[in-house]
C-alpha atoms as a PDB file:
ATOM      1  CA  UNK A   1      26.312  95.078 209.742  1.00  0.00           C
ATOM      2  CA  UNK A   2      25.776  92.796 207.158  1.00  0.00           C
ATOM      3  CA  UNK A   3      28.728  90.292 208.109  1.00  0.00           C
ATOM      4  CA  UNK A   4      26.943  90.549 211.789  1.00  0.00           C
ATOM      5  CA  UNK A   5      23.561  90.444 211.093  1.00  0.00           C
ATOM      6  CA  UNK A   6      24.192  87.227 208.562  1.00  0.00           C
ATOM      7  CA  UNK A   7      23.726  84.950 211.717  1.00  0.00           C
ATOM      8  CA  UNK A   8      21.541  81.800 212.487  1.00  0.00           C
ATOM      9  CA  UNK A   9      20.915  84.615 215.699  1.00  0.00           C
ATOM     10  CA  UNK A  10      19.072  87.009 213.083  1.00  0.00           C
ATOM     11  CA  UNK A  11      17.848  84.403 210.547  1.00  0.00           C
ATOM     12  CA  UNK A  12      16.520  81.351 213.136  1.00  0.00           C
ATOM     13  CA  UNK A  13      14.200  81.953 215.876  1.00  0.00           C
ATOM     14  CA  UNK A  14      10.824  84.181 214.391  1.00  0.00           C
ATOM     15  CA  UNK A  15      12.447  84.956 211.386  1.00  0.00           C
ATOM     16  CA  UNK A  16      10.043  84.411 208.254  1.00  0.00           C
ATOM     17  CA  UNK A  17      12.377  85.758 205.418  1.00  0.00           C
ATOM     18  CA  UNK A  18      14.834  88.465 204.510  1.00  0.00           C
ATOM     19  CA  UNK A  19      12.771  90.890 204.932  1.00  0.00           C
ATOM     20  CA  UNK A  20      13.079  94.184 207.840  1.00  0.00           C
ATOM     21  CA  UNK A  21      16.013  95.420 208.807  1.00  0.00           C
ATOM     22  CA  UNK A  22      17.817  93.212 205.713  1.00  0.00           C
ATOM     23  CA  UNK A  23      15.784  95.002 203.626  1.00  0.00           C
ATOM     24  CA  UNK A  24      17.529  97.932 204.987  1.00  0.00           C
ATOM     25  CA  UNK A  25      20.735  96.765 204.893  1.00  0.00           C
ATOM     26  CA  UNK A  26      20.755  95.182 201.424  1.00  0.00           C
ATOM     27  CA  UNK A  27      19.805  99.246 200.262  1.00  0.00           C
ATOM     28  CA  UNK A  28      22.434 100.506 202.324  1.00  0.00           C
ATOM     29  CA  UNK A  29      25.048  98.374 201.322  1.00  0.00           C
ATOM     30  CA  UNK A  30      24.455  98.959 197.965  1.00  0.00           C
ATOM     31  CA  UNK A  31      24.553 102.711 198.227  1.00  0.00           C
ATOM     32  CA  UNK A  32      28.016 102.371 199.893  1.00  0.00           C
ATOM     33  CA  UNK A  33      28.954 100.083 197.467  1.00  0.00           C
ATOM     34  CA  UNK A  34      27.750 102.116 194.886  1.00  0.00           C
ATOM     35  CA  UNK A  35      29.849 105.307 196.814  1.00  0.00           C
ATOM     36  CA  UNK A  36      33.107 103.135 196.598  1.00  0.00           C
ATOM     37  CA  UNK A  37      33.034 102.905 193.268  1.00  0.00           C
ATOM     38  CA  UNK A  38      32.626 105.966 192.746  1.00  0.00           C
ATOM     39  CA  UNK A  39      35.637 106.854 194.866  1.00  0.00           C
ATOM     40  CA  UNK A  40      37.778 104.800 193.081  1.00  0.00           C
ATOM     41  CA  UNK A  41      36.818 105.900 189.988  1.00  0.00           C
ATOM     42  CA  UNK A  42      37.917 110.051 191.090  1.00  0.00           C
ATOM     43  CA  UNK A  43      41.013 108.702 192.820  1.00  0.00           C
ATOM     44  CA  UNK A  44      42.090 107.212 189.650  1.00  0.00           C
ATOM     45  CA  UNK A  45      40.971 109.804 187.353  1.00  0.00           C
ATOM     46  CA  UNK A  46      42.973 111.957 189.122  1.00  0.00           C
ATOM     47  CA  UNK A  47      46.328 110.451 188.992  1.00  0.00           C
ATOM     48  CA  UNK A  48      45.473 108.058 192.127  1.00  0.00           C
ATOM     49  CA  UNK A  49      47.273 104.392 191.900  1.00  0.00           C
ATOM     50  CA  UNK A  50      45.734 100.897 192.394  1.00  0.00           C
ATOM     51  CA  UNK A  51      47.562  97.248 193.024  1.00  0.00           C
ATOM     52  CA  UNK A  52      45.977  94.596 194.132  1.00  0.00           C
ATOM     53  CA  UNK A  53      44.790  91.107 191.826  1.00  0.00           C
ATOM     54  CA  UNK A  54      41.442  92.469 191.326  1.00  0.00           C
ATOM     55  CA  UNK A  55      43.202  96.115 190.392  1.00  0.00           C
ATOM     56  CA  UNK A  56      42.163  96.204 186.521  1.00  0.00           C
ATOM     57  CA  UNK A  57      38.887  94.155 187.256  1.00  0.00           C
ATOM     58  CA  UNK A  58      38.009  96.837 190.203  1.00  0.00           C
ATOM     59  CA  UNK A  59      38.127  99.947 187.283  1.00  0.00           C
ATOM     60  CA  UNK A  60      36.188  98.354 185.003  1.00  0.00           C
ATOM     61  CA  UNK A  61      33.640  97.438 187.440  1.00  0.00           C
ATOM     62  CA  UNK A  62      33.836 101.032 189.047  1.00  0.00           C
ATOM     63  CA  UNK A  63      33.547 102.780 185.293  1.00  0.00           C
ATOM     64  CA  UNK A  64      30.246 100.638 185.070  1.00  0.00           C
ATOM     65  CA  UNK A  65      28.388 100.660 188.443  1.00  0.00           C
ATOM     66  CA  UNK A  66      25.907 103.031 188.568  1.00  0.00           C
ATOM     67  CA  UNK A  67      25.035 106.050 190.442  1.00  0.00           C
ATOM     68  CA  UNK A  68      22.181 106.429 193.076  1.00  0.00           C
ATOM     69  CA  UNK A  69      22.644 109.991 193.689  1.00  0.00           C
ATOM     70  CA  UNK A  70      18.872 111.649 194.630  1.00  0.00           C
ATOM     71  CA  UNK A  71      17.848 108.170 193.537  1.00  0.00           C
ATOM     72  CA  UNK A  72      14.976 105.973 195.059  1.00  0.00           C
ATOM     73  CA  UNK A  73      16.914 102.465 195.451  1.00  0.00           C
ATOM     74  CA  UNK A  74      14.468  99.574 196.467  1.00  0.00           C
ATOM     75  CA  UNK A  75      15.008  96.465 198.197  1.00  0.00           C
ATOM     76  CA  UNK A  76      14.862  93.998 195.210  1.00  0.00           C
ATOM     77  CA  UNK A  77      16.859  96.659 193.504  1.00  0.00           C
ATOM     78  CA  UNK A  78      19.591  96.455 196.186  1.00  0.00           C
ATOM     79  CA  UNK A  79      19.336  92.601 196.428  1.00  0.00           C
ATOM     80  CA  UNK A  80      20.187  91.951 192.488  1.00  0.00           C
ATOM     81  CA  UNK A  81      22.574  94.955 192.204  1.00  0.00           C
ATOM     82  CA  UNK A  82      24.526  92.530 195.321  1.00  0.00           C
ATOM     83  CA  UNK A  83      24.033  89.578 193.317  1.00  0.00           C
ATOM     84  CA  UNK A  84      26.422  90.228 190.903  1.00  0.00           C
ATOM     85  CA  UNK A  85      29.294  88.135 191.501  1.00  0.00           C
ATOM     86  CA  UNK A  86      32.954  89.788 190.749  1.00  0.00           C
ATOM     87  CA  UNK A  87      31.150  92.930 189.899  1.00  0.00           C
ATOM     88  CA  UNK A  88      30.896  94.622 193.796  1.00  0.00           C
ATOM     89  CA  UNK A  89      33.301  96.770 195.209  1.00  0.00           C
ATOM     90  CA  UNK A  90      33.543  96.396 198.781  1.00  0.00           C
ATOM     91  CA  UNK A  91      35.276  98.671 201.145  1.00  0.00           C
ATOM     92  CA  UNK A  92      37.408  97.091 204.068  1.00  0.00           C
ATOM     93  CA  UNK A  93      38.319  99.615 205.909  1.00  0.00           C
ATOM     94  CA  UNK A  94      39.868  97.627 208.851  1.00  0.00           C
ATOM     95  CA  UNK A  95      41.874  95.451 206.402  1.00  0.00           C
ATOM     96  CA  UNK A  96      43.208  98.758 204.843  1.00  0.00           C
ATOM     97  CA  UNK A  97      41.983  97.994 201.253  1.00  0.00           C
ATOM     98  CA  UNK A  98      38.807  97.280 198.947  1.00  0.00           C
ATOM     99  CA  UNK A  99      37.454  93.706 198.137  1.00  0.00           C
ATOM    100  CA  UNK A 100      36.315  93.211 194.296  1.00  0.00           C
ATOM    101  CA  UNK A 101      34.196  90.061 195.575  1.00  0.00           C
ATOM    102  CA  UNK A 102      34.151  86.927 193.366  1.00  0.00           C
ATOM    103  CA  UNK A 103      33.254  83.622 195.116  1.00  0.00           C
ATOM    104  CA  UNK A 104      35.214  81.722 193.366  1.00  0.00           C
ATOM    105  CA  UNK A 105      38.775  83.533 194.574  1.00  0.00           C
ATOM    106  CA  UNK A 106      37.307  84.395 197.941  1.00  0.00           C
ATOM    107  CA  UNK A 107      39.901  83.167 200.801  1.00  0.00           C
ATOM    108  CA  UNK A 108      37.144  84.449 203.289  1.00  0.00           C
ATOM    109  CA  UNK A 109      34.516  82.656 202.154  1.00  0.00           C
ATOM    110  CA  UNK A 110      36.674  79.355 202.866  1.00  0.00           C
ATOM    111  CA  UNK A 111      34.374  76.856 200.392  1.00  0.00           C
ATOM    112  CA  UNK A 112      30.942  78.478 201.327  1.00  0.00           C
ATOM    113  CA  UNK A 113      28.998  79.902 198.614  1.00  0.00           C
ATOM    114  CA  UNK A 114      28.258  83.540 200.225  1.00  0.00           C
ATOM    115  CA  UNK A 115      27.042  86.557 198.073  1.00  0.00           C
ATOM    116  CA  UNK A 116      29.122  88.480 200.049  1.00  0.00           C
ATOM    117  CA  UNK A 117      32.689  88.518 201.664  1.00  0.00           C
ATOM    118  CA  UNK A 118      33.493  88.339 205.374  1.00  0.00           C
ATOM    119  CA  UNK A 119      34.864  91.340 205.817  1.00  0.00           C
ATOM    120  CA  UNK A 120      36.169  90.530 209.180  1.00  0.00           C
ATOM    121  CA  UNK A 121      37.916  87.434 207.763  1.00  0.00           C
ATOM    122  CA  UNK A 122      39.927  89.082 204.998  1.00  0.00           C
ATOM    123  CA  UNK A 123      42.923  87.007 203.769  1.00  0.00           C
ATOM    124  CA  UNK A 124      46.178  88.663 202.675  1.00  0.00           C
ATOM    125  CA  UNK A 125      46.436  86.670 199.762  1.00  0.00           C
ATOM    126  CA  UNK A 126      42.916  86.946 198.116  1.00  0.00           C
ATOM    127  CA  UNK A 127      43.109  87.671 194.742  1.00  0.00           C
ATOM    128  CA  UNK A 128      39.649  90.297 195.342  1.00  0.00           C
ATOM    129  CA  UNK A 129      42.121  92.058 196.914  1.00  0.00           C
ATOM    130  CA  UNK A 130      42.477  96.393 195.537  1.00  0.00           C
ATOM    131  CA  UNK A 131      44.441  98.796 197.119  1.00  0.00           C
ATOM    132  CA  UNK A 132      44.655 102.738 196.383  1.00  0.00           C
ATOM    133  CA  UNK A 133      47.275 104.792 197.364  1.00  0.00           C
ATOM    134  CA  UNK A 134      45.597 105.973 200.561  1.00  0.00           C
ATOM    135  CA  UNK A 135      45.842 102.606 201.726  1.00  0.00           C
ATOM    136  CA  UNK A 136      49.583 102.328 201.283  1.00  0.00           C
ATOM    137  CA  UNK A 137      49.753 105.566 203.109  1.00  0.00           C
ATOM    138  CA  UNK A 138      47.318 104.247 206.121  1.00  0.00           C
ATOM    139  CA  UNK A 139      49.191 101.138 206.024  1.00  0.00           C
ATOM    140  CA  UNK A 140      52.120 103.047 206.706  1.00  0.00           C
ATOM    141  CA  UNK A 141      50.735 105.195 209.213  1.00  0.00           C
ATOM    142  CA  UNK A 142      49.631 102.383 211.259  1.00  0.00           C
ATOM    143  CA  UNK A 143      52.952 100.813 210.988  1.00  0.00           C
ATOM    144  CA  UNK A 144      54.317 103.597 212.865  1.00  0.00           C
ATOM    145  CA  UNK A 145      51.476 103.293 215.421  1.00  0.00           C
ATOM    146  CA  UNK A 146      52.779  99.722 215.972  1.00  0.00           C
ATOM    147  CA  UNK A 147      56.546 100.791 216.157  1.00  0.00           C
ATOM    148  CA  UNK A 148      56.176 102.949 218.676  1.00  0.00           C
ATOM    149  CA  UNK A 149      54.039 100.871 220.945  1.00  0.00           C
ATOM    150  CA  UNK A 150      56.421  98.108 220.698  1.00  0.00           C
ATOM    151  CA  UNK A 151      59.010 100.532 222.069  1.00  0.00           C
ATOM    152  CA  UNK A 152      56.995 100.604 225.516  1.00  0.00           C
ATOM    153  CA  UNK A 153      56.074  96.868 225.544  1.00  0.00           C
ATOM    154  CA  UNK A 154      57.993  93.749 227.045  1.00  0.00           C
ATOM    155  CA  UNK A 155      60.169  92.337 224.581  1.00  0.00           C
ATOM    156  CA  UNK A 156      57.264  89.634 223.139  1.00  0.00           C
ATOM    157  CA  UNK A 157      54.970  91.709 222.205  1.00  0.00           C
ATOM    158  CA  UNK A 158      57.101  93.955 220.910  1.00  0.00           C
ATOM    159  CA  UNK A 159      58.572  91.502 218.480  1.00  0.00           C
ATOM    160  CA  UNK A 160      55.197  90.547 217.265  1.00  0.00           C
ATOM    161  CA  UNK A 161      54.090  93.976 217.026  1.00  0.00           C
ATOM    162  CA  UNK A 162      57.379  95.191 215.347  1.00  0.00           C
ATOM    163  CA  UNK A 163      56.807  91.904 212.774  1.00  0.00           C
ATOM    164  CA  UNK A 164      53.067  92.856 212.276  1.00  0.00           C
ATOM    165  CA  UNK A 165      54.512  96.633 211.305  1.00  0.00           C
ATOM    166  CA  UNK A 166      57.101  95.239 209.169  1.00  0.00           C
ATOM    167  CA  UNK A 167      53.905  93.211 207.345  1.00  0.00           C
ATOM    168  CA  UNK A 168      52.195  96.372 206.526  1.00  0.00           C
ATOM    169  CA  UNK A 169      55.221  98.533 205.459  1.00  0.00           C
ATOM    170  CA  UNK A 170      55.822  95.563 203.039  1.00  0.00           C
ATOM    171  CA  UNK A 171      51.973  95.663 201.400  1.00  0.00           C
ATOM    172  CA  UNK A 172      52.405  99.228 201.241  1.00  0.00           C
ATOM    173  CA  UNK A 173      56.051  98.520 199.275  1.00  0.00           C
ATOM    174  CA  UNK A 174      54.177  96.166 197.133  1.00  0.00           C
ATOM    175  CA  UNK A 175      51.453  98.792 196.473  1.00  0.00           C
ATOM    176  CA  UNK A 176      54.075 101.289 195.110  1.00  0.00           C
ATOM    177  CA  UNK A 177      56.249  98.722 193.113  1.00  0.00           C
ATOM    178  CA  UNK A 178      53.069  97.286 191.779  1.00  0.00           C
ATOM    179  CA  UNK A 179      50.394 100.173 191.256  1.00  0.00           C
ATOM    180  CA  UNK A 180      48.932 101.270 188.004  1.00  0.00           C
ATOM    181  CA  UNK A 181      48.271 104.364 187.189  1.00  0.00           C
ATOM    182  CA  UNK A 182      45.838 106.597 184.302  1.00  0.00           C
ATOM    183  CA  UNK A 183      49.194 107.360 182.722  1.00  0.00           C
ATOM    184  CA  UNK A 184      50.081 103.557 182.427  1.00  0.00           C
ATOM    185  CA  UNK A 185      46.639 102.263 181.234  1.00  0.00           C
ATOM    186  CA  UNK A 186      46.320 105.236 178.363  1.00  0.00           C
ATOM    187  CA  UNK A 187      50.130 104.799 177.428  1.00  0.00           C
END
């Protein structure tokens, strides 16, 4: 919503300031934001692996971000707790991993100071880039998915879906040659 609703369509004609339904999506996204952290921080503490650039920068930030659980969280709240550059955890759920956003390594953001990333751009080489083990295993998954419709395509598409499975099999490689774990950190 945010990445949509960031438009000279929803800030131009009528609009007066950030306030209505970003108001409601600043809150929002921080509560999910808040919620991935929190995720990553029980995956890890219970054996989960990360990779990634932003991998050891991504705990820290999870160990400190708070909770809103049965918490009132208000719109100027929401805004600053956003505002925090390389300290929000975003969750990419199309890109198959989580985005530690930091302007200043930001391939999405291509030059343009933004608070937040485009999620819909996401880069393969970002260095916000975190992935958990889940991720390996959905990039995997989807892999597969690709395989087999390349196996009932004409030969073209085939090849580039075949190529764009061989991509994700290799992130998910890199994931397991690369991930850290509790065991490695406390060691």
């Amino acid at each position: 919503m945010r990445t949509a609703l960031a438009t000279e369509v929803s800030e131009g004609y009528a609009s007066r300031s950030r306030g209505g339904i970003h108001r409601i999506i600043d809150i929002e996204t921080a509560l999910a934001v808040a919620e991935t952290a929190a995720d990553l921080r029980e995956h890890f503490e219970a054996g989960g692996g990360l990779s990634g650039p932003a991998a050891r920068r991504a705990l820290t930030q999870a160990a400190s971000t708070p909770r809103f659980e049965g918490r009132e969280v208000k719109a100027d709240f929401a805004r600053k707790f956003l505002a925090r550059d390389g300290a929000v955890l975003y969750d990419n759920p199309h890109a198959l991993l989580l985005c530690l956003y930091k302007r200043d390594r930001a391939l999405c953001a291509k030059g343009e100071a933004r608070e937040a990333p485009t999620l819909d751009q996401c880069v393969a080489g970002c260095g916000n880039i975190v992935r958990t083990d889940h991720h390996a295993a959905q990039l995997r998954e989807h892999a597969d998915i690709l395989d087999k419709k390349a196996a009932h395509t004409p030969q073209p598409v085939g090849d580039r879906l075949r190529a764009n499975a061989t991509r994700l099999r290799s992130y998910a490689d890199n994931h397991d040659r690369t991930r850290i774990t509790r065991q490695e950190t406390s060691a």
